[in-house]
C-alpha atoms as a PDB file:
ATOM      1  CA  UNK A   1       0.000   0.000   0.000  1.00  0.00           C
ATOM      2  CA  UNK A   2       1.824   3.561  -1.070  1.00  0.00           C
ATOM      3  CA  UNK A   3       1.949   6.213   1.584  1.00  0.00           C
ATOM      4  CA  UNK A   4      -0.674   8.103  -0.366  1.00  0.00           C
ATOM      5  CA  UNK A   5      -3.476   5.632  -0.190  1.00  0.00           C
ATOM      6  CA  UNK A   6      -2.621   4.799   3.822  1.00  0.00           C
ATOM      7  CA  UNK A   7      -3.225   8.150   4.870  1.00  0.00           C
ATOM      8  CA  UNK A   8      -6.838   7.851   3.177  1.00  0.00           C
ATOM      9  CA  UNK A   9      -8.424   7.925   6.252  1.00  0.00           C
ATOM     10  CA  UNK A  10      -6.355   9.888   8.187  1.00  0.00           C
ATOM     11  CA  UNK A  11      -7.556  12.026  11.040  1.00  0.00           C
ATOM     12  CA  UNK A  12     -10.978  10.183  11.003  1.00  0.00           C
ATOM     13  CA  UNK A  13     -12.768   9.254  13.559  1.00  0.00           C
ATOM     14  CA  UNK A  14     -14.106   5.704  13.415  1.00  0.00           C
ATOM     15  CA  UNK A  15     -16.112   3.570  16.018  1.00  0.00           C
ATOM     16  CA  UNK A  16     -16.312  -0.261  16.124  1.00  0.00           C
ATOM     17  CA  UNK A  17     -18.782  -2.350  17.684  1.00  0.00           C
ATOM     18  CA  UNK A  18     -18.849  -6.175  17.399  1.00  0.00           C
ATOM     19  CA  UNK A  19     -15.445  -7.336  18.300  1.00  0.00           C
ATOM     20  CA  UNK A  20     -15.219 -10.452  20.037  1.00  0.00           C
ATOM     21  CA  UNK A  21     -12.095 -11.671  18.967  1.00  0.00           C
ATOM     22  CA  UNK A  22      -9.323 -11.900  16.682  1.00  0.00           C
ATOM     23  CA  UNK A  23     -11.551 -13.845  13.946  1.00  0.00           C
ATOM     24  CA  UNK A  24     -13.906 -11.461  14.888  1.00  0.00           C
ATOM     25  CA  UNK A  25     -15.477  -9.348  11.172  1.00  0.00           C
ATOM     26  CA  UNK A  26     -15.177  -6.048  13.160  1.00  0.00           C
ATOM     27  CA  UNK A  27     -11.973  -6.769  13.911  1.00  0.00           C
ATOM     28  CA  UNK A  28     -10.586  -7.065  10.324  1.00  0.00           C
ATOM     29  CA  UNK A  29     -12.683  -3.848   9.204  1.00  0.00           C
ATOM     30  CA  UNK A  30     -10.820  -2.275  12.610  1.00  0.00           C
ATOM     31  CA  UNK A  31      -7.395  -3.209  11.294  1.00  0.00           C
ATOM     32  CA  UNK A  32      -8.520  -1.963   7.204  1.00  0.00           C
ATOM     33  CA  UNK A  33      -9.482   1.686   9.065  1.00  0.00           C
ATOM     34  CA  UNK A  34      -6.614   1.946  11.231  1.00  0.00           C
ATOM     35  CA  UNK A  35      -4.150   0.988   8.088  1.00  0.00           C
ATOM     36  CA  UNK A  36      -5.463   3.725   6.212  1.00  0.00           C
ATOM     37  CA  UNK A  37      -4.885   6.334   9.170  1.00  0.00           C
ATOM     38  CA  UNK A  38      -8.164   6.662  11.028  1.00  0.00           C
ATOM     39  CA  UNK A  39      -8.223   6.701  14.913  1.00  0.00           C
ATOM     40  CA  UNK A  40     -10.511   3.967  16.789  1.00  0.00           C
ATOM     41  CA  UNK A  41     -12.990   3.790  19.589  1.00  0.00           C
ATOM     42  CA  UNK A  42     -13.511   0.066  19.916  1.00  0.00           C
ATOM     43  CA  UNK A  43     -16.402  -1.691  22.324  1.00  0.00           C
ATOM     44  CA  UNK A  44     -16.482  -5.097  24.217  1.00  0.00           C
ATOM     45  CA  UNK A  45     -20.313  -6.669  24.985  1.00  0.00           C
ATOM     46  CA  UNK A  46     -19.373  -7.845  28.546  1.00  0.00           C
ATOM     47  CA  UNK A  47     -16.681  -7.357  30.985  1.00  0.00           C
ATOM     48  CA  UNK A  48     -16.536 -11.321  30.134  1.00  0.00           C
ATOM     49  CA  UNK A  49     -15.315 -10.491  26.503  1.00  0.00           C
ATOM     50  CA  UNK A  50     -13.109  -7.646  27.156  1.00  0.00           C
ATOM     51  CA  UNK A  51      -9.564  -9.811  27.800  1.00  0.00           C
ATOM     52  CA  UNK A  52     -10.127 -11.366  24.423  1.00  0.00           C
ATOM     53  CA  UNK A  53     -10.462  -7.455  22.611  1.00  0.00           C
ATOM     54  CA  UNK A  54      -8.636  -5.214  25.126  1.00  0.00           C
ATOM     55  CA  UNK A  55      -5.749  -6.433  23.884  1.00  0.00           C
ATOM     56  CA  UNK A  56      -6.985  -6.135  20.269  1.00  0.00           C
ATOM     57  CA  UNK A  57      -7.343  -2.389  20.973  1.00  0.00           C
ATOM     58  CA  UNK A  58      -4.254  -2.144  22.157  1.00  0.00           C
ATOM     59  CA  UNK A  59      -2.209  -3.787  18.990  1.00  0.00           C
ATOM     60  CA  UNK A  60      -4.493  -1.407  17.506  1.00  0.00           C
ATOM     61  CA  UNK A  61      -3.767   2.009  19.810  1.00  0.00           C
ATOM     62  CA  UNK A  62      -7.326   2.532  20.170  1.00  0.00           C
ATOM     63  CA  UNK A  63      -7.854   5.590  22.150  1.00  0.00           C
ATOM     64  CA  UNK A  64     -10.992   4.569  23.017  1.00  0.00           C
ATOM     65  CA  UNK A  65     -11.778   0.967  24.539  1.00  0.00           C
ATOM     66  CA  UNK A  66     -15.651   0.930  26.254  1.00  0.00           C
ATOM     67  CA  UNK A  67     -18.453  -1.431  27.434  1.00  0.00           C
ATOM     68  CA  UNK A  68     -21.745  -2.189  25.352  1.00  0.00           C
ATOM     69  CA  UNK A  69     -24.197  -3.846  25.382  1.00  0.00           C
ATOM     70  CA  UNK A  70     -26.810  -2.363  22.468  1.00  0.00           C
ATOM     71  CA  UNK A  71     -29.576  -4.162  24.762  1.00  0.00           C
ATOM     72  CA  UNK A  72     -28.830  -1.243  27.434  1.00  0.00           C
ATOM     73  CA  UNK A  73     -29.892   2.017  26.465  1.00  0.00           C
ATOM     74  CA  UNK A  74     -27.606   3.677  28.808  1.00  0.00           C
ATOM     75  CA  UNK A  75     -24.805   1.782  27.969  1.00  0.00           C
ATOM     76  CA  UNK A  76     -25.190   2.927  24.489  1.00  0.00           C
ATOM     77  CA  UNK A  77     -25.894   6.897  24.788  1.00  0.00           C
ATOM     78  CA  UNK A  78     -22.559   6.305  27.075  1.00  0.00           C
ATOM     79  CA  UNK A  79     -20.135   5.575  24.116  1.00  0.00           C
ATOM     80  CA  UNK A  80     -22.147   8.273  21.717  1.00  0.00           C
ATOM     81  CA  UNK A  81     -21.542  10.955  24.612  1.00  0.00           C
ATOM     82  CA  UNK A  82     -17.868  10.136  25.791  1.00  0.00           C
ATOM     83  CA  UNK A  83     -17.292   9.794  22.051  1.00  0.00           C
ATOM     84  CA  UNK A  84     -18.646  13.404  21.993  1.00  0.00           C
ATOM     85  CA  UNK A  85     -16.593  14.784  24.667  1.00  0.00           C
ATOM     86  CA  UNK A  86     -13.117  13.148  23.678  1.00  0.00           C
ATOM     87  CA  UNK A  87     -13.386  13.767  20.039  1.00  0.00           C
ATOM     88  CA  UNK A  88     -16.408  15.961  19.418  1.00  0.00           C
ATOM     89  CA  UNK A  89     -17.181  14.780  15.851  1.00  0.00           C
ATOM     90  CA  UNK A  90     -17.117  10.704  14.248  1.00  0.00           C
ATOM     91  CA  UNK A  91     -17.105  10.312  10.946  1.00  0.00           C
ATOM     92  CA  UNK A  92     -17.512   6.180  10.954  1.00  0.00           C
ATOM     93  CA  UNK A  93     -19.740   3.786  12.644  1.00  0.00           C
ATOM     94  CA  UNK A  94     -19.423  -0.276  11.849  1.00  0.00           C
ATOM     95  CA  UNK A  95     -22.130  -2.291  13.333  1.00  0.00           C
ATOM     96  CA  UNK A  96     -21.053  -5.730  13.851  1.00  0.00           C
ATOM     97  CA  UNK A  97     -23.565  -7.287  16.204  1.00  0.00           C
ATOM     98  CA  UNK A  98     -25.949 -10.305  15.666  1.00  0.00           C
ATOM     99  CA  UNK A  99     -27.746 -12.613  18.288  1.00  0.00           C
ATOM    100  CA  UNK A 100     -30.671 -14.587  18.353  1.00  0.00           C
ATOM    101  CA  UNK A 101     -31.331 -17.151  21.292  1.00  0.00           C
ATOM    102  CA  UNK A 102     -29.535 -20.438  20.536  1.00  0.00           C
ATOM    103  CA  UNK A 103     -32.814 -22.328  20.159  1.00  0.00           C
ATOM    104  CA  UNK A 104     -35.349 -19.920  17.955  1.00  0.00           C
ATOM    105  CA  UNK A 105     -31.974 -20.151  15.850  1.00  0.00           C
ATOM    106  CA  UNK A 106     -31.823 -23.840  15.228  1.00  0.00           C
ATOM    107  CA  UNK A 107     -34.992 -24.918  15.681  1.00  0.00           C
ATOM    108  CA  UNK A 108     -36.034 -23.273  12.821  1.00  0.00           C
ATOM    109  CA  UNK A 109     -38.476 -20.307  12.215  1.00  0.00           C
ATOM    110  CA  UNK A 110     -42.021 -22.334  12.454  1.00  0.00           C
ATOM    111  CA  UNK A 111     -40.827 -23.070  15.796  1.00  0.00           C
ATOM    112  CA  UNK A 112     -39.616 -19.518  16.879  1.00  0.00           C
ATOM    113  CA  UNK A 113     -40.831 -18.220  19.983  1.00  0.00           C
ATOM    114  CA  UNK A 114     -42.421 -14.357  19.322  1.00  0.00           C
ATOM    115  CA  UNK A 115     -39.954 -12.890  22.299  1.00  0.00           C
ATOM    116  CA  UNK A 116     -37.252 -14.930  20.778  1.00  0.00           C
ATOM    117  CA  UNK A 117     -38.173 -13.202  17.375  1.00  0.00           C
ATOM    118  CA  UNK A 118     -38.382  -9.994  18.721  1.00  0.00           C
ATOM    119  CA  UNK A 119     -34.910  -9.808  20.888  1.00  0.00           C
ATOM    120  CA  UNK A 120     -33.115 -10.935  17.722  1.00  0.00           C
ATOM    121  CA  UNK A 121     -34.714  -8.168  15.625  1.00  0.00           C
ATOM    122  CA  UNK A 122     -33.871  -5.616  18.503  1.00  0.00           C
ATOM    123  CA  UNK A 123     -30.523  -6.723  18.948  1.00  0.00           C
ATOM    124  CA  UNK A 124     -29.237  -7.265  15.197  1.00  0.00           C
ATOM    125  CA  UNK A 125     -30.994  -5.180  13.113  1.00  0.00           C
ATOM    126  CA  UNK A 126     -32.668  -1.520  15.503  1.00  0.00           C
ATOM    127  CA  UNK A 127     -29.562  -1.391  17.237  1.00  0.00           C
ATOM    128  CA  UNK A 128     -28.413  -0.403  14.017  1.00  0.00           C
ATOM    129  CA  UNK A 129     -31.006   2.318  14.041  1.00  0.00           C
ATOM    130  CA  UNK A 130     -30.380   3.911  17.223  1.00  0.00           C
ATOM    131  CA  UNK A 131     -26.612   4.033  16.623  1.00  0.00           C
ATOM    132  CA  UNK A 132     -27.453   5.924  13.474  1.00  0.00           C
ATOM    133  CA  UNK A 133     -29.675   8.667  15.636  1.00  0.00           C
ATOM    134  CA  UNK A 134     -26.914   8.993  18.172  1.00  0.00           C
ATOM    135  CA  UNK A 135     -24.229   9.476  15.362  1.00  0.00           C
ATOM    136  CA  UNK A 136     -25.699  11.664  13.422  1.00  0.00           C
ATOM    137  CA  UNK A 137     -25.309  14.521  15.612  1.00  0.00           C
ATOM    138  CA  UNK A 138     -21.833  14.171  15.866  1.00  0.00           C
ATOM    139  CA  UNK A 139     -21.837  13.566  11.875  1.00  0.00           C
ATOM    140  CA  UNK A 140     -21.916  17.125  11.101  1.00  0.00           C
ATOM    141  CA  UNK A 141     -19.479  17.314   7.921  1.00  0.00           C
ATOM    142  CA  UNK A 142     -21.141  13.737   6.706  1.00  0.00           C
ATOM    143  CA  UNK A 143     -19.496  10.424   7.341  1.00  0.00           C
ATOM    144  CA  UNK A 144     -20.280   6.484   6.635  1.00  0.00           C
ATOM    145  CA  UNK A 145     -22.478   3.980   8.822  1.00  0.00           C
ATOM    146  CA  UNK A 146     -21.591   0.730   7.676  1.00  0.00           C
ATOM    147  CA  UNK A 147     -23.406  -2.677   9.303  1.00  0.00           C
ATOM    148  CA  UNK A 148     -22.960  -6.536   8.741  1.00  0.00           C
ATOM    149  CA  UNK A 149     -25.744  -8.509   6.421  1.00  0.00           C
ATOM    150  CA  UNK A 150     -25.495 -11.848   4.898  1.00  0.00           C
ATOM    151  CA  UNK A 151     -26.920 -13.322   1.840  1.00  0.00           C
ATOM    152  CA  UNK A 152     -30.012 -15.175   3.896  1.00  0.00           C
ATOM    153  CA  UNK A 153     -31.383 -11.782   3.739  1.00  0.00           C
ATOM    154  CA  UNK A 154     -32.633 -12.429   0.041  1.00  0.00           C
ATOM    155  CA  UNK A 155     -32.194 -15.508  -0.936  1.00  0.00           C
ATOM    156  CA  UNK A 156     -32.810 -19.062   1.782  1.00  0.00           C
ATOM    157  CA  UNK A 157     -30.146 -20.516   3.413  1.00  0.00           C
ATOM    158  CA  UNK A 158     -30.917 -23.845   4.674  1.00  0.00           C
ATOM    159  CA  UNK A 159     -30.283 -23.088   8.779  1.00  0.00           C
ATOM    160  CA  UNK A 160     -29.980 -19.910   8.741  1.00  0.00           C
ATOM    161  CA  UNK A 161     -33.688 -19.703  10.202  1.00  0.00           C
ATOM    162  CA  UNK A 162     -35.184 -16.232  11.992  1.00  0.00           C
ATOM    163  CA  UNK A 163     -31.765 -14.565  10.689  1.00  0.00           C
ATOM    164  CA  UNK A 164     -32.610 -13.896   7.418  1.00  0.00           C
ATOM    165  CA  UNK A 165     -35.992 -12.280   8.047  1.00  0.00           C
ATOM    166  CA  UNK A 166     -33.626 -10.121  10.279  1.00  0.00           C
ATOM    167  CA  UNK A 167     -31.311  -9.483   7.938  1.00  0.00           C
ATOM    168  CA  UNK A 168     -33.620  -8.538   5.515  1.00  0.00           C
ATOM    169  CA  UNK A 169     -35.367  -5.754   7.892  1.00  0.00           C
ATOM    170  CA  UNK A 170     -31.105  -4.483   8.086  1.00  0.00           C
ATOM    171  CA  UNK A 171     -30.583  -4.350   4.971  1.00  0.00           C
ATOM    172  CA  UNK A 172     -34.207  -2.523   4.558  1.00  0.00           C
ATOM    173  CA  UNK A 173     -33.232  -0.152   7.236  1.00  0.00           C
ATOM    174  CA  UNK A 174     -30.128   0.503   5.531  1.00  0.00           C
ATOM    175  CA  UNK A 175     -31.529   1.624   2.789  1.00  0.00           C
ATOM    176  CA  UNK A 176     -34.301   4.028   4.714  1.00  0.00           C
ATOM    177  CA  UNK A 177     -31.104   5.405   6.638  1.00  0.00           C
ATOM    178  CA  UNK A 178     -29.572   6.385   3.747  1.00  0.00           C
ATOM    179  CA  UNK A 179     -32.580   7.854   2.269  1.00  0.00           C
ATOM    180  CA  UNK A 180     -33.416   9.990   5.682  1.00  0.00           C
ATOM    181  CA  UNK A 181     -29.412  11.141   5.848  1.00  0.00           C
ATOM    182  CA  UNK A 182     -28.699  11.752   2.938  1.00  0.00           C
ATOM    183  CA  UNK A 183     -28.989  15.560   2.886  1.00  0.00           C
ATOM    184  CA  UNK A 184     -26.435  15.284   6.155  1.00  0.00           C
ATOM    185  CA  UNK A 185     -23.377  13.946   3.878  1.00  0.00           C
ATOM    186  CA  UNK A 186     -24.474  11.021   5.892  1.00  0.00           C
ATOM    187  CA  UNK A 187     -23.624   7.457   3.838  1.00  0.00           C
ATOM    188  CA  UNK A 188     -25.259   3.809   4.718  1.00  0.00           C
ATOM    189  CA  UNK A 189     -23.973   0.980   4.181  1.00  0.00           C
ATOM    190  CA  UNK A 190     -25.312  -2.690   4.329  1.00  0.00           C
ATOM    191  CA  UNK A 191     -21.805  -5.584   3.792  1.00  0.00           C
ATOM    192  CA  UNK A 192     -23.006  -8.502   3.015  1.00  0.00           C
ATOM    193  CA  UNK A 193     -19.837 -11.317   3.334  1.00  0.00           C
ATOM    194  CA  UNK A 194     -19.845 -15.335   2.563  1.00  0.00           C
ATOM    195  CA  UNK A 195     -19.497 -17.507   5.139  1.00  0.00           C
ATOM    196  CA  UNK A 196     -16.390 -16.421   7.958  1.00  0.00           C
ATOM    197  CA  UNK A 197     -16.266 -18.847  10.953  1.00  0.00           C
ATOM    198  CA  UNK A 198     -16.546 -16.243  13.397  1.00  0.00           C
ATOM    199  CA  UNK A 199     -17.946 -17.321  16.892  1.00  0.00           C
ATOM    200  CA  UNK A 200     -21.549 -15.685  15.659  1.00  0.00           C
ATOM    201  CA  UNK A 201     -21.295 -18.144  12.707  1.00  0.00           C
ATOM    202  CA  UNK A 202     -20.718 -21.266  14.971  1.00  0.00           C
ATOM    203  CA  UNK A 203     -24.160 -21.130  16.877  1.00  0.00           C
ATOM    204  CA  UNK A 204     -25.784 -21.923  12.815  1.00  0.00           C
ATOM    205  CA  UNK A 205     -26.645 -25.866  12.545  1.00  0.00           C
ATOM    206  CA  UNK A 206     -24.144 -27.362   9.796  1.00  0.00           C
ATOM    207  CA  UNK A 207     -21.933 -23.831   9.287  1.00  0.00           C
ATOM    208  CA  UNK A 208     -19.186 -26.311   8.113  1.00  0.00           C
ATOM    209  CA  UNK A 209     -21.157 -27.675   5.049  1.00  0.00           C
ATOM    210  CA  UNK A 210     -22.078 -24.111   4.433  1.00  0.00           C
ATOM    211  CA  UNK A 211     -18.696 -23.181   4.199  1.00  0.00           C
ATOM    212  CA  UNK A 212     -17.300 -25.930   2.104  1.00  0.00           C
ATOM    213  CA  UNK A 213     -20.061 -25.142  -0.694  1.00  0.00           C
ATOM    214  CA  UNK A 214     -19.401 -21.596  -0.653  1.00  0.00           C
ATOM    215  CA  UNK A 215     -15.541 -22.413  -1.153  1.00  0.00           C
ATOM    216  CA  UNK A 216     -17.053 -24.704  -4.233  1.00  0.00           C
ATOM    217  CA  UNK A 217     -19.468 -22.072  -6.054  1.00  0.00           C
ATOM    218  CA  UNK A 218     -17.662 -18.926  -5.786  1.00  0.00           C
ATOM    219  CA  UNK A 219     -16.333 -17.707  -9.444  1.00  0.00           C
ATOM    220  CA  UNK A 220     -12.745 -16.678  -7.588  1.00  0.00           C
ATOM    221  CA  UNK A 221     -12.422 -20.361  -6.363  1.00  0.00           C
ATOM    222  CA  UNK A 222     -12.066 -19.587  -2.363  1.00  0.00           C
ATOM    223  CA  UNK A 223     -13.473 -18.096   0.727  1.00  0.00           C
ATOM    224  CA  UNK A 224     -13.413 -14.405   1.994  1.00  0.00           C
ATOM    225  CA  UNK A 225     -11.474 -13.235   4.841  1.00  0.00           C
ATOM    226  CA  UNK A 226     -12.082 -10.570   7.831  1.00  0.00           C
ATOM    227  CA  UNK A 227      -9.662  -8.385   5.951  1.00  0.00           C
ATOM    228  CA  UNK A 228     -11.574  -8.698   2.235  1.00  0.00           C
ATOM    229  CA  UNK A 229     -14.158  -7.647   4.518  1.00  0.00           C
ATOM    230  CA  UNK A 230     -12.222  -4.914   6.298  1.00  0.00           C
ATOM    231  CA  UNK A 231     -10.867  -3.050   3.465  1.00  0.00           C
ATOM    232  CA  UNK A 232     -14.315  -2.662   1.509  1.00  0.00           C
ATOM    233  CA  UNK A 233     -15.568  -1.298   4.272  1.00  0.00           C
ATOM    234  CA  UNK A 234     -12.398   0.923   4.637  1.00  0.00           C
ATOM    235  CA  UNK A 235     -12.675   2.089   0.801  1.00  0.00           C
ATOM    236  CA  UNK A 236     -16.811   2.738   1.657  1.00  0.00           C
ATOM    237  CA  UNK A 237     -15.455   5.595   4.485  1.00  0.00           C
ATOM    238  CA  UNK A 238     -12.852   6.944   1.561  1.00  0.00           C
ATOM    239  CA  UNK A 239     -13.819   9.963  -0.763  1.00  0.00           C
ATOM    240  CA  UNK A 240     -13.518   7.070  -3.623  1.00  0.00           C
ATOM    241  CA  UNK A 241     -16.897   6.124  -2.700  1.00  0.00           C
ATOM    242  CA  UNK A 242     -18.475   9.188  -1.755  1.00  0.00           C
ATOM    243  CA  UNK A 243     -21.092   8.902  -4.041  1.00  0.00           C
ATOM    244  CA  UNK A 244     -22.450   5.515  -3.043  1.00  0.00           C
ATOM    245  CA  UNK A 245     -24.997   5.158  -0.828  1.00  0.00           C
ATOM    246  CA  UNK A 246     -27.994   2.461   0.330  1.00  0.00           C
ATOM    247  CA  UNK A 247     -26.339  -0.635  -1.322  1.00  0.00           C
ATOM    248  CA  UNK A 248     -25.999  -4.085   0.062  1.00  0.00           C
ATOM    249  CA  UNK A 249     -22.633  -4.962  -1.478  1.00  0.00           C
ATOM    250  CA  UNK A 250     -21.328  -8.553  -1.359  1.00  0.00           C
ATOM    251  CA  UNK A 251     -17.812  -9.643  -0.462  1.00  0.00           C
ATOM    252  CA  UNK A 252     -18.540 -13.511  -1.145  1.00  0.00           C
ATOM    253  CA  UNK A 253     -16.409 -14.315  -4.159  1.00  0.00           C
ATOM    254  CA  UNK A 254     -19.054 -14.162  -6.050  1.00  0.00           C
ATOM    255  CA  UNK A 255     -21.313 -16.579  -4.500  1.00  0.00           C
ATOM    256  CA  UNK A 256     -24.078 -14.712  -4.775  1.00  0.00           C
ATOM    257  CA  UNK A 257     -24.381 -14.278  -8.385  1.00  0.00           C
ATOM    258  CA  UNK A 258     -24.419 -18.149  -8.705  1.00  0.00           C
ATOM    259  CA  UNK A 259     -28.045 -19.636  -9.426  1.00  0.00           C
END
């Protein structure tokens, strides 16, 4: 990468939720933004999780490392307001975060329980929306909200269950977002990766099988990584894509062109 294009980000302003780990999604899209120059405010979801990513924010000399739990309304206008007060401005947002109790998830969605339904839509896909109120504020010369889909959103994916009728009300949101902040300089983003074995991915019935057909149908002949991942997202917060808005763009190989 030339000096030129590493400084691309430079001086922004970038907050990451959804780390768990280091096979975590958020934490490839965390390394793409720092390599490009852009300073981090990082999350953990429990004080249970943070000595698997405090020392991911370290390696990454994030100057901001703090707790949250989207289910917690506190907890959340917490990292929008110290955000406020230590930087005053953000200019990126990547929502990472997906749950769905372990057995509405595999026991398919006939057999999904309505509060099962609902915390899984609350926690993976309106989190996304109250993020985007709280950052807009601080948003005020425009910026990029970028959030995690998958291709059960459109099309079935044996397993995949009450996810995809979530993922399809992100990626609908998405587009709404972008619509409402538009006239802010405000960009939205829905990524929609292949298969990652990321600890999210391992609570879906037969992920493995999932991941070996994926390897077989993509066009480039091999699975995506955290960092494919990463540095679309990276490019989405450059002025290279600062016309593009309200897209669900795929970084599957190609998968999902495949009939």
């Amino acid at each position: 990468m030339s000096t030129e294009q590493s400084g691309l980000l430079k001086g922004m302003k970038a907050l990451i939720t959804g780390i768990a780990n280091e096979h975590s999604i958020a934490y490839g899209c965390a390394k793409a933004f720092r390599e490009l120059g852009a300073d981090l405010a990082i999350t953990y979801a429990t004080e249970k999780s943070r000595p698997w990513v405090e020392p991911l924010a370290q390696e990454l000399q994030a100057e901001l490392l703090l707790p949250l739990d989207v289910a917690d309304a506190n907890q959340l206008e917490s990292v929008f307001s110290r955000i406020g007060q230590q930087w005053g401005r953000l200019d990126i947002v990547l929502h990472s975060i997906a749950w769905a109790p372990k057995d509405d998830l595999q026991g398919g969605l006939l057999r999904c329980s309505s509060e099962g339904f609902s915390r899984a839509m609350d926690i993976s896909c309106h989190s996304f929306v109250r993020m985007a109120a709280l950052a807009a504020p601080l948003m005020d010369k425009g910026g990029t909200l970028l959030t995690m889909s998958y291709h059960g959103a459109s099309k079935v994916v044996p397993n995949y269950s009450v996810m995809g009728p979530v993922k399809a009300a992100l990626e609908a949101c998405a587009r709404y977002l972008a619509y409402e902040l538009g006239p802010q300089g405000i960009r939205v983003h829905a990524i929609s990766p292949g298969p990652l074995m990321t600890r999210a991915a391992s609570g879906l019935k037969d992920f493995g099988l999932l991941l070996n057909e994926a390897a077989h149908r993509a066009p480039l002949g091999e699975l995506v990584d955290i960092m494919d991942v990463g540095y679309t997202c990276a490019f989405l917060a450059t002025p290279y894509a600062r016309r593009v808005s309200g897209e669900t763009l795929y970084v599957d190989g190609g998968v999902n062109i495949m009939a």
